[in-house]
N, C-alpha and C. Protein backbone atom coordinates (compact mmCIF):
# COMPACT_ATOMS: atom_id res chain seq x y z
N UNK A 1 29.97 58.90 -19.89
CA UNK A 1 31.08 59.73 -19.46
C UNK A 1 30.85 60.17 -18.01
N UNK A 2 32.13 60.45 -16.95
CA UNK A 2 31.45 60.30 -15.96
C UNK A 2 32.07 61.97 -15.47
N UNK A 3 31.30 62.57 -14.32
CA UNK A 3 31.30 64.10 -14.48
C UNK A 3 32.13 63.92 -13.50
N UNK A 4 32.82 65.49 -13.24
CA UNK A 4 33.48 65.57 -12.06
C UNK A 4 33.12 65.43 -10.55
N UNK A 5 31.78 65.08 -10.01
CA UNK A 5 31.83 64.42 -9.10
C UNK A 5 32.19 62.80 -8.65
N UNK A 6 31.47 62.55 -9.96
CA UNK A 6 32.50 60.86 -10.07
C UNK A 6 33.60 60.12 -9.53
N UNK A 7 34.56 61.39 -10.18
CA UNK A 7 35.71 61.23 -10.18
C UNK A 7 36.14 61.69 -9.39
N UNK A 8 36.01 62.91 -8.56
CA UNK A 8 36.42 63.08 -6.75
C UNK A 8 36.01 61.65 -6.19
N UNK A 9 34.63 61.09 -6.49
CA UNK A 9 34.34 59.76 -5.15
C UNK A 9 35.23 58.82 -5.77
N UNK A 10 35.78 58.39 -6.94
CA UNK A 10 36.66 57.55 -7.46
C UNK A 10 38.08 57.66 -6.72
N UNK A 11 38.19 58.81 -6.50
CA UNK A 11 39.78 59.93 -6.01
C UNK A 11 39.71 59.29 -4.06
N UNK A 12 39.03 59.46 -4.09
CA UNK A 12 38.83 59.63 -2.31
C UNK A 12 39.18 58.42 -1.51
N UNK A 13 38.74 57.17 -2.26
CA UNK A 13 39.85 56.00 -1.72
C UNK A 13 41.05 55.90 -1.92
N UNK A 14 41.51 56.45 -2.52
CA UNK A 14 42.77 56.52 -3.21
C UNK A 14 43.77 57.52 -1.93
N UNK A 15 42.88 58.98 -1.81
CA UNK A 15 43.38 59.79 -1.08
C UNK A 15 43.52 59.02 0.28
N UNK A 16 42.83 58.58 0.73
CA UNK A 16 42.41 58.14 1.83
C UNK A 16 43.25 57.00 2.43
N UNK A 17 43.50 55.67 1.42
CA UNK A 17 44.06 54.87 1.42
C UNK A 17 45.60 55.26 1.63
N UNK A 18 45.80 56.01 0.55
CA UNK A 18 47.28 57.31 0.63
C UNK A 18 47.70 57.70 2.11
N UNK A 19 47.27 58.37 3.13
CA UNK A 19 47.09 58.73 4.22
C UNK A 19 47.88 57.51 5.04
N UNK A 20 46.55 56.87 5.08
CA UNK A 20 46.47 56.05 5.90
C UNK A 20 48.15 54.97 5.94
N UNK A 21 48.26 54.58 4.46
CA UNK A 21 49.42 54.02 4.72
C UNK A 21 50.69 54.29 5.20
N UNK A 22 50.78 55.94 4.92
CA UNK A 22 51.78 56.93 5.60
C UNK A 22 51.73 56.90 7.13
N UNK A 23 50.67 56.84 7.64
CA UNK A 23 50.46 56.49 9.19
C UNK A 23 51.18 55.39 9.76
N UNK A 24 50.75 54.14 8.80
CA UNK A 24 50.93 52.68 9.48
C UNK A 24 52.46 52.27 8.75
N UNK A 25 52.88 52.90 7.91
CA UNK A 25 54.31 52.62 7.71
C UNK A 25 55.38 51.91 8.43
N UNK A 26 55.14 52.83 9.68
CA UNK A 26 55.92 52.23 11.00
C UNK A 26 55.42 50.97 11.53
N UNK A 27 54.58 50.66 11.29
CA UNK A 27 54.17 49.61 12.19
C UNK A 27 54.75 48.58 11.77
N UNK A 28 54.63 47.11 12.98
CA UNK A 28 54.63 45.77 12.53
C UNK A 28 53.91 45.31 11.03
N UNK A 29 54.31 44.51 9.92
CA UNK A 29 53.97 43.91 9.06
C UNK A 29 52.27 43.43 9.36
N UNK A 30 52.43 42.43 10.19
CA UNK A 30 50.82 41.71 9.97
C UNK A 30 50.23 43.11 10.84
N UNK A 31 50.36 43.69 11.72
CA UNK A 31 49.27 45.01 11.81
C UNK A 31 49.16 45.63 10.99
N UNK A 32 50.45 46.40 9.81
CA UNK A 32 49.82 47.02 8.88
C UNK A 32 49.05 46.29 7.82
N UNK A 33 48.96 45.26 7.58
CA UNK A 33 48.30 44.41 6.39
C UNK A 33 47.05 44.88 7.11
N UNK A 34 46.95 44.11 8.09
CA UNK A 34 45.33 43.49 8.88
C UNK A 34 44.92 44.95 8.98
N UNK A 35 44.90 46.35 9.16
CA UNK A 35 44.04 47.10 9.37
C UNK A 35 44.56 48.06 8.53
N UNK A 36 45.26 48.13 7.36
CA UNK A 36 45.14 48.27 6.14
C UNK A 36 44.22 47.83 5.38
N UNK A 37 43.97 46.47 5.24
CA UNK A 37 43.11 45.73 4.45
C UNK A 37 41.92 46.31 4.99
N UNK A 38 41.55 46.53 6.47
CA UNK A 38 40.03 46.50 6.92
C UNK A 38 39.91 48.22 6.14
N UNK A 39 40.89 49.19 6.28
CA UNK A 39 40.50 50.84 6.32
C UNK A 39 40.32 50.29 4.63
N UNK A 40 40.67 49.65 3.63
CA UNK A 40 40.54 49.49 2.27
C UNK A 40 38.77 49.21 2.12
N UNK A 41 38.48 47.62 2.64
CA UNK A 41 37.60 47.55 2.62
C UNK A 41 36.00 48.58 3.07
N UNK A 42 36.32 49.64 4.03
CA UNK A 42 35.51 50.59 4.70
C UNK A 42 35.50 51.43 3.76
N UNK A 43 36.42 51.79 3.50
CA UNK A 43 36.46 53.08 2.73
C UNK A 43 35.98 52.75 0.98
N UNK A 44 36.00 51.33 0.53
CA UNK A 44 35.41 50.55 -0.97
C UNK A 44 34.31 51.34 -0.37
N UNK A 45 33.78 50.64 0.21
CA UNK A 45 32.53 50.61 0.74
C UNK A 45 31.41 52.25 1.16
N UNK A 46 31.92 52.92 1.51
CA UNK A 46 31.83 54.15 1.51
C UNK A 46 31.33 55.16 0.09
N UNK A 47 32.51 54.93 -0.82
CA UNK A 47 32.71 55.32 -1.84
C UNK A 47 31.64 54.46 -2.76
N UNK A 48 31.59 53.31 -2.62
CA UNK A 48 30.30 52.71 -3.38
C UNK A 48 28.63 53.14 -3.24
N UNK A 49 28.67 53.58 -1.55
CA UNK A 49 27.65 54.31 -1.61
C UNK A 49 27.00 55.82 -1.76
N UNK A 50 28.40 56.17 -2.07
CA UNK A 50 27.83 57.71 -2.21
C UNK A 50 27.97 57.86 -4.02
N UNK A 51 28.33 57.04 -4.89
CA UNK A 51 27.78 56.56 -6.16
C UNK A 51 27.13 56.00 -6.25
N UNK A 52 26.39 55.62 -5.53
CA UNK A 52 24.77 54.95 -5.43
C UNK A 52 23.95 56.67 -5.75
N UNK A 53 24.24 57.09 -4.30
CA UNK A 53 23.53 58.33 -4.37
C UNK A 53 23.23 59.59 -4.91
């Protein structure tokens, strides 16, 4: 079962990702993909290591 810190670092790409797409909304198509995809991948990544820790 996983405790409530878990589940904030589970939450936080989500939040984050959330944000971010509200930002790039406006933009051109292939810019929002291409650095959409990269802030997705950073932020996996992030979140994987502070459930490491």
């Amino acid at each position: 079962m996983k405790d409530l810190s878990d589940m904030r670092i589970h939450g936080l790409p989500v939040e984050i990702g959330e944000a971010v797409w509200g930002e790039l909304s406006i933009w051109e198509s292939f810019a929002k993909w291409t650095i959409d995809k990269q802030i997705v991948g950073s932020v996996d990544g992030i979140a994987a290591q502070m459930i490491v820790r």
